[in-house]
Protein backbone atom coordinates (compact mmCIF):
# COMPACT_ATOMS: atom_id res chain seq x y z
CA UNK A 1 -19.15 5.51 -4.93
CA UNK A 2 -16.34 5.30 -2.00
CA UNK A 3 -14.31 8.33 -1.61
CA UNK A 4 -10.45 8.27 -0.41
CA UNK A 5 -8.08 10.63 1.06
CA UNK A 6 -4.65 9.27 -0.20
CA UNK A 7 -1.80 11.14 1.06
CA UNK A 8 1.43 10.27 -0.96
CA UNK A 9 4.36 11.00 -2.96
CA UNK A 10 3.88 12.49 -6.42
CA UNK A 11 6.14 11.71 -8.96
CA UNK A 12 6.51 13.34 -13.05
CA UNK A 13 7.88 10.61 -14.68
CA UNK A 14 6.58 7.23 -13.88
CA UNK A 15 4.21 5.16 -11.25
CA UNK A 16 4.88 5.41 -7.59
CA UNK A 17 3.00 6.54 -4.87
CA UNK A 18 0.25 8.76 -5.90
CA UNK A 19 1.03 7.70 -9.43
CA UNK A 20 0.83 4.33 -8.72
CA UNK A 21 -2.67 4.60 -6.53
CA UNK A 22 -4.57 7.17 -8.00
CA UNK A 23 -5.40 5.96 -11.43
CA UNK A 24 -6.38 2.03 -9.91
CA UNK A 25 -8.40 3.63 -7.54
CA UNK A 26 -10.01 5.96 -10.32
CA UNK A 27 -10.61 2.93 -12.47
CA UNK A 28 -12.35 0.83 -9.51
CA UNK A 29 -14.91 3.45 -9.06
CA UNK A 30 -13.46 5.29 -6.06
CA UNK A 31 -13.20 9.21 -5.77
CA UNK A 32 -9.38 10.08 -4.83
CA UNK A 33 -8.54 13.05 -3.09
CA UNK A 34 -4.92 13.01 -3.65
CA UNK A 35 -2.39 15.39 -1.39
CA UNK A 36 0.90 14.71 -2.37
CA UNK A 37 4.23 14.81 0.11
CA UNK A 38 6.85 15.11 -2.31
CA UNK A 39 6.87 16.27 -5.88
CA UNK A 40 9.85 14.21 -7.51
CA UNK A 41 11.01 14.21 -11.42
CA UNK A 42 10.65 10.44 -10.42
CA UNK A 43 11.03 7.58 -8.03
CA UNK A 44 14.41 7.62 -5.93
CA UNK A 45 15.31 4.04 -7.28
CA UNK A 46 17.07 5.70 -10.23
CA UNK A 47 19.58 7.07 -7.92
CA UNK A 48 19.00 10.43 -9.64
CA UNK A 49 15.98 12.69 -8.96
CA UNK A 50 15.28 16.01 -8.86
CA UNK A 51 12.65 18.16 -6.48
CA UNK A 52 10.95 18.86 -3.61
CA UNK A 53 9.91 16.92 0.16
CA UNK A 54 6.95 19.09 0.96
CA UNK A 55 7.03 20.29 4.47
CA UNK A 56 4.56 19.18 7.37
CA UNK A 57 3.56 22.73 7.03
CA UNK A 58 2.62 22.81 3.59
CA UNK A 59 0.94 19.45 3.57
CA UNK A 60 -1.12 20.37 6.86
CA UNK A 61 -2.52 23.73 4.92
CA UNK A 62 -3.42 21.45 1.29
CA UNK A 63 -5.51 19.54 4.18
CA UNK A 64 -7.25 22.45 5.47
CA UNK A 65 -8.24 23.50 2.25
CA UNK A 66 -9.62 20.10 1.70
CA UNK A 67 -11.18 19.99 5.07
CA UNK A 68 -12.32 23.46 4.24
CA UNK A 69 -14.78 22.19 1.50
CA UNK A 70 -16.04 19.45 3.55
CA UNK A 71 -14.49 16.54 2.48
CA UNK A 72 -13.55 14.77 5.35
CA UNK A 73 -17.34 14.33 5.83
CA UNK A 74 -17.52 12.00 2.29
CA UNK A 75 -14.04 10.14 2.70
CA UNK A 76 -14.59 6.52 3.62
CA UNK A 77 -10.88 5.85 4.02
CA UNK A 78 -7.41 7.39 4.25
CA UNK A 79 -4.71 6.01 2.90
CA UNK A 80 -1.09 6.95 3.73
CA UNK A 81 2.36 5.96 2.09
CA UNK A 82 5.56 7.26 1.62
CA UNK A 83 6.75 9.98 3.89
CA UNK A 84 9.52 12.11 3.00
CA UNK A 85 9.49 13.82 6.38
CA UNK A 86 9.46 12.21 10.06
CA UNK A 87 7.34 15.59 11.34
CA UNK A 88 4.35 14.50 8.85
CA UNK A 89 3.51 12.12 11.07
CA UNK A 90 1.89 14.47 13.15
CA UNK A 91 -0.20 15.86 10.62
CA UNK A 92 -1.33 12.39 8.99
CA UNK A 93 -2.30 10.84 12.39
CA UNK A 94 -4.19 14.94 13.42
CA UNK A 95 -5.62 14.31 9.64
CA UNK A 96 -7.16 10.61 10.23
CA UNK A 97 -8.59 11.41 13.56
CA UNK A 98 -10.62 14.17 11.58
CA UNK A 99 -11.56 12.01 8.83
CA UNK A 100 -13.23 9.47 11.65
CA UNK A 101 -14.82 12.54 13.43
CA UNK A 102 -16.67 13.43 10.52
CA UNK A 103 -17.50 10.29 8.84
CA UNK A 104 -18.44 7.41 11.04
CA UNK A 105 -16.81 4.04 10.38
CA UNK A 106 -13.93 5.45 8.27
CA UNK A 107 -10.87 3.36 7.48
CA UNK A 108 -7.28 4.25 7.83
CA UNK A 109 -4.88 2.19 5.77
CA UNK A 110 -1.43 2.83 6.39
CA UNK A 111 1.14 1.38 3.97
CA UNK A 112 4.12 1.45 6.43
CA UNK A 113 6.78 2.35 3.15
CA UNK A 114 10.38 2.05 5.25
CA UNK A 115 12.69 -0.21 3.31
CA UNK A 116 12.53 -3.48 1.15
CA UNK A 117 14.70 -6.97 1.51
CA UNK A 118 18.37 -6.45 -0.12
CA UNK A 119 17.86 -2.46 0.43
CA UNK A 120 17.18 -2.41 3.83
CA UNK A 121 15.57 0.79 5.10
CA UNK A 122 15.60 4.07 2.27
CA UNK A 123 13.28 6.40 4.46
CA UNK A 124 14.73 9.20 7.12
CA UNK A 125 15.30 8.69 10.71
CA UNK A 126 12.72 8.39 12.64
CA UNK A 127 10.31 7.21 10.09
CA UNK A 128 10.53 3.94 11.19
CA UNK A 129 10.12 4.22 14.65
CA UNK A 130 6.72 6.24 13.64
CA UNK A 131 4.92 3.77 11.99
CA UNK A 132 5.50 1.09 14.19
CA UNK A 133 5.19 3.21 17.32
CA UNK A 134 2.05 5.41 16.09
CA UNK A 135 1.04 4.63 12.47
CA UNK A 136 0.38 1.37 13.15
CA UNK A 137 -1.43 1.02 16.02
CA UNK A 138 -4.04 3.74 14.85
CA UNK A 139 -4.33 1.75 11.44
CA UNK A 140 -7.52 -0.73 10.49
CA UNK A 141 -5.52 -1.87 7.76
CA UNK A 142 -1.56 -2.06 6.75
CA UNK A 143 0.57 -3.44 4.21
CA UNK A 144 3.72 -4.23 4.88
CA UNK A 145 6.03 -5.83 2.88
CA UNK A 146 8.14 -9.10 4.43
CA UNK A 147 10.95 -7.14 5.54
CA UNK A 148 8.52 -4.32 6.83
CA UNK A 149 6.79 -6.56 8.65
CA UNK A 150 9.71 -8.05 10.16
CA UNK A 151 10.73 -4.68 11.66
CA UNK A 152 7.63 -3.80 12.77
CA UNK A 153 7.16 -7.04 14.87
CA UNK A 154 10.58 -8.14 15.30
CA UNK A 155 10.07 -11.37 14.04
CA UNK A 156 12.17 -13.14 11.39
CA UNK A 157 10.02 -14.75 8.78
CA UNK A 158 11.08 -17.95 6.94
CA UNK A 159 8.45 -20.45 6.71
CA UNK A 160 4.42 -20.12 6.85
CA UNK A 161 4.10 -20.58 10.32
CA UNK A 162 6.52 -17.64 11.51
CA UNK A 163 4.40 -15.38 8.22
CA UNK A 164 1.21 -16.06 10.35
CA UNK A 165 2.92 -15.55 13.97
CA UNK A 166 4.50 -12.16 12.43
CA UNK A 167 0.96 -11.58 10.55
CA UNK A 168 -1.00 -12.15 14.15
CA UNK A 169 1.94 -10.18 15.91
CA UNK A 170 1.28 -7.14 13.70
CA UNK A 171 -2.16 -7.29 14.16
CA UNK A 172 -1.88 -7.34 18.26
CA UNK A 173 -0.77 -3.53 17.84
CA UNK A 174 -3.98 -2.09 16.40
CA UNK A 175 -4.93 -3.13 13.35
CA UNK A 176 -7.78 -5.32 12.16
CA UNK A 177 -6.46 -6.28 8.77
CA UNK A 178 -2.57 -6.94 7.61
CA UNK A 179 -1.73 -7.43 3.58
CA UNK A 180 1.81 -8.89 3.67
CA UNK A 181 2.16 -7.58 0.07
CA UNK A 182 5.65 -9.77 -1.17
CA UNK A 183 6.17 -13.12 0.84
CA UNK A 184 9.06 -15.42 0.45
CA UNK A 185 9.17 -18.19 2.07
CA UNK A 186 11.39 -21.20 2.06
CA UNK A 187 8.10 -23.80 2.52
CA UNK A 188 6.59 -21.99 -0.97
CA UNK A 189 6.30 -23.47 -4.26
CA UNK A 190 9.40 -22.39 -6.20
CA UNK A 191 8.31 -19.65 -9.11
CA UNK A 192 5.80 -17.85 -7.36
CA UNK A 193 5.69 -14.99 -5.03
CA UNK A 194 2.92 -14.52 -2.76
CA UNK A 195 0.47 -12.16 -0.48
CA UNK A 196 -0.57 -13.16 2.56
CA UNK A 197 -3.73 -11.39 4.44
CA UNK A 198 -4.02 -12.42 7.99
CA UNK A 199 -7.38 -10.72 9.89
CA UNK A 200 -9.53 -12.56 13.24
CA UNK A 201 -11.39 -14.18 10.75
CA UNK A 202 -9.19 -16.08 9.35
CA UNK A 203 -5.65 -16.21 7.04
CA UNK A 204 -5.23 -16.89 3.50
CA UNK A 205 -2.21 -16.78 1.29
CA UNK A 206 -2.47 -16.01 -2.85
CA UNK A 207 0.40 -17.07 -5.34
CA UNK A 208 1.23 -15.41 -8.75
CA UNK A 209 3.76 -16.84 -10.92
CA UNK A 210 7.26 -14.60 -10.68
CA UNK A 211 7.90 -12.76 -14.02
CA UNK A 212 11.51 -11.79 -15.04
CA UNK A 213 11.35 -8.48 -13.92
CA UNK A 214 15.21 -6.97 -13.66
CA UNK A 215 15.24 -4.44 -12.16
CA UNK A 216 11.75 -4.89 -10.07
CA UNK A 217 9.56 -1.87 -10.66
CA UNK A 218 9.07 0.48 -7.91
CA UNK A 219 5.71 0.90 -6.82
CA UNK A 220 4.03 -2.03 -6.92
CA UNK A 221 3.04 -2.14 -3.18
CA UNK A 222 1.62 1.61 -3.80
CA UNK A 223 -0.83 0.06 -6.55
CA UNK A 224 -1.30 -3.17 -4.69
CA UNK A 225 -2.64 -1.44 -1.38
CA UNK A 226 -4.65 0.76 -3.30
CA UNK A 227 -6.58 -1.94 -5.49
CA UNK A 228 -6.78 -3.61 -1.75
CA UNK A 229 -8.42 -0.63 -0.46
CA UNK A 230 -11.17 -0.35 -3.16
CA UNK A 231 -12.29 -3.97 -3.46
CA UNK A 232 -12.00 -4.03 0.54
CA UNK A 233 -14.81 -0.81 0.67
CA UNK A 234 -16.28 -2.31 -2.68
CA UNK A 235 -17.02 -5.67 -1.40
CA UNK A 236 -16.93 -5.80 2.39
CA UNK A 237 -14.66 -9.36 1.36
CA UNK A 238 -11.30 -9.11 2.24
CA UNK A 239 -10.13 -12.50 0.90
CA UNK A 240 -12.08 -11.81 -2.04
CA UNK A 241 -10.33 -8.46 -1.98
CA UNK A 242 -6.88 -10.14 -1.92
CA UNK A 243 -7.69 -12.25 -4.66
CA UNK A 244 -8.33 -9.72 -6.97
CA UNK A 245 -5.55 -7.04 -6.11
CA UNK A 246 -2.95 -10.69 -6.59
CA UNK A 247 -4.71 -11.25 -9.95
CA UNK A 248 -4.81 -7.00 -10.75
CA UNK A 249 -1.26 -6.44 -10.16
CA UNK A 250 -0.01 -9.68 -11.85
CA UNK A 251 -1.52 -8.44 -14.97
CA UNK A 252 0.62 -5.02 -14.47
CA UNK A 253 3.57 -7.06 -14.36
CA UNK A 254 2.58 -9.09 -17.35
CA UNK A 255 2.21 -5.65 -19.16
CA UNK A 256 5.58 -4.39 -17.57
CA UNK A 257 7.47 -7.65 -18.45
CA UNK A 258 5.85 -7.55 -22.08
CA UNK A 259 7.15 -3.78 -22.61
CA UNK A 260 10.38 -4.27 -21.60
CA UNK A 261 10.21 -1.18 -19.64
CA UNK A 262 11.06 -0.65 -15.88
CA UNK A 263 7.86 1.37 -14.94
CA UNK A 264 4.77 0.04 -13.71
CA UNK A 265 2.78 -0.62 -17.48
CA UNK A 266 -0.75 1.03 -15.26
CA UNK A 267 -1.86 2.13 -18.55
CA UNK A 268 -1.56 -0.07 -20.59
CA UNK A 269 -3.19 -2.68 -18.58
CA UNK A 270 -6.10 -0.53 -17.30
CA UNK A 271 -8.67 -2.57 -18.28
CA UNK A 272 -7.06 -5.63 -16.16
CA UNK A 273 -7.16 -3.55 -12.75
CA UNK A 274 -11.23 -3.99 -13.35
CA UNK A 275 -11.39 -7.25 -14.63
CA UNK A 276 -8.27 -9.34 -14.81
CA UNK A 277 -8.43 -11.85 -17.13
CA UNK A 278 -6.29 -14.54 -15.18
CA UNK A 279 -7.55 -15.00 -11.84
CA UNK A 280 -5.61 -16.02 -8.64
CA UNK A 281 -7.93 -17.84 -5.67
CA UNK A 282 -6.24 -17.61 -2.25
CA UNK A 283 -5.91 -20.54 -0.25
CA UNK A 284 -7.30 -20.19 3.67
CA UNK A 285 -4.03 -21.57 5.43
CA UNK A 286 -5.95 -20.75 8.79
């Protein structure tokens, strides 16, 4: 059993952040320490919310405590998202170098949450400039999304080949593995969205269908990094790893779409995160 330190947003109502990675990572057989950064009534995308952003201070003392019982000695991973506070950083990058002191061959994957196409950037100042400037290049493994990974390389993406220069771009500041988790591209086939995991070994990109989803529910790239995470650890396969978070996380949509409900339908389509019964194969594309 794989144990992971996931250090996130907690919301009441609804699937984001924690919410979102917790429970998939629960059902895939992991053990999730979960230390939370906010405490929200629910995700920000409502407009409304209610709540707290937890200081670096308070979050530094949770991890104490959970140092304090020796768990940084079991965790085979971090995982990091959302950050409601620039000074966190500190704290997060102090907490990962721990985590790899006391457990050899520990993975960091950062999921460098900043801003989305048509939003633009919804995070402090500052937050930005920390995960590409520090986040990032301590990372083994990060998910952007397409306009994340835009900022973070400074490369405008609108066809395959500038995904993979981006993808390789990324991956000259530090890390070993990037999961472009939404790609649109004008060279697709029209009706699908896609992933796209770049690594040394090679590239591949996945394609789902695109569900009428209005508005898109938050949190999907929380979920899809997690169910990443755990097949990554589970199998050692990281292609095989993208093919079942793409075929995972469609079946949450299908669930979503079917409810006619905004929030991620995690529940309800438990049984899917495990063993989806459509199945996506990625294509190698280099």
């Amino acid at each position: 059993m794989k144990t992971i330190l996931t250090i996130q947003s907690h919301v009441a109502f609804g699937h984001v952040g924690n919410r979102a990675a917790v429970f998939p990572l629960e059902r895939l057989g992991c053990e999730a320490i979960a230390v939370n950064t906010v405490q929200f009534s629910n995700h920000t995308g409502y407009g409304q919310w209610t709540g707290t952003v937890f200081t670096p201070d308070h979050v530094a003392e949770v991890l104490r405590g959970v140092e304090g019982r020796g768990a940084f000695s079991h965790c085979d991973a971090v995982l990091t998202g959302y950050m409601g506070d620039p000074g966190l950083g500190d704290v997060v990058l102090s907490t990962v170098s721990k985590v790899r002191q006391a457990r050899h061959g520990a993975l960091y994957a950062c999921d460098p949450v900043m801003g989305d196409v048509g939003r633009g950037f919804f995070v402090r100042p500052g937050i930005p400039d920390f995960f590409r400037d520090r986040a990032v290049p301590a990372a083994d493994i990060i998910t952007p999304n397409q306009f994340e990974l835009e900022y973070l390389t400074g490369r405008p993406i609108a066809d395959l080949a500038t995904a993979l220069e981006a993808a390789a771009a990324a991956r000259a500041l530090g890390p070993k593995v990037v999961l472009v988790t939404s790609l649109v591209r004008d060279d697709a086939p029209s009706g699908v969205i896609e992933m796209l995991l770049d690594t040394a070994e090679g590239s591949w990109v996945v394609a789902t269908p695109r569900l009428p989803l209005e508005p898109p529910p938050n949190g999907a790239g929380d979920c899809v990094s997690a169910l990443f995470l755990a097949k990554l650890l589970e199998t050692g396969d990281a292609a095989a790893a993208l093919g079942h978070t793409a075929s995972a996380i469609y079946a949450v949509f299908d669930a979503t779409r079917a409810a006619g409900v905004r929030e991620l339908q995690l529940i309800a389509a438990q049984d899917e995160l495990v063993a989806p019964k459509r199945r996506f194969t990625p294509a190698k594309v280099r």
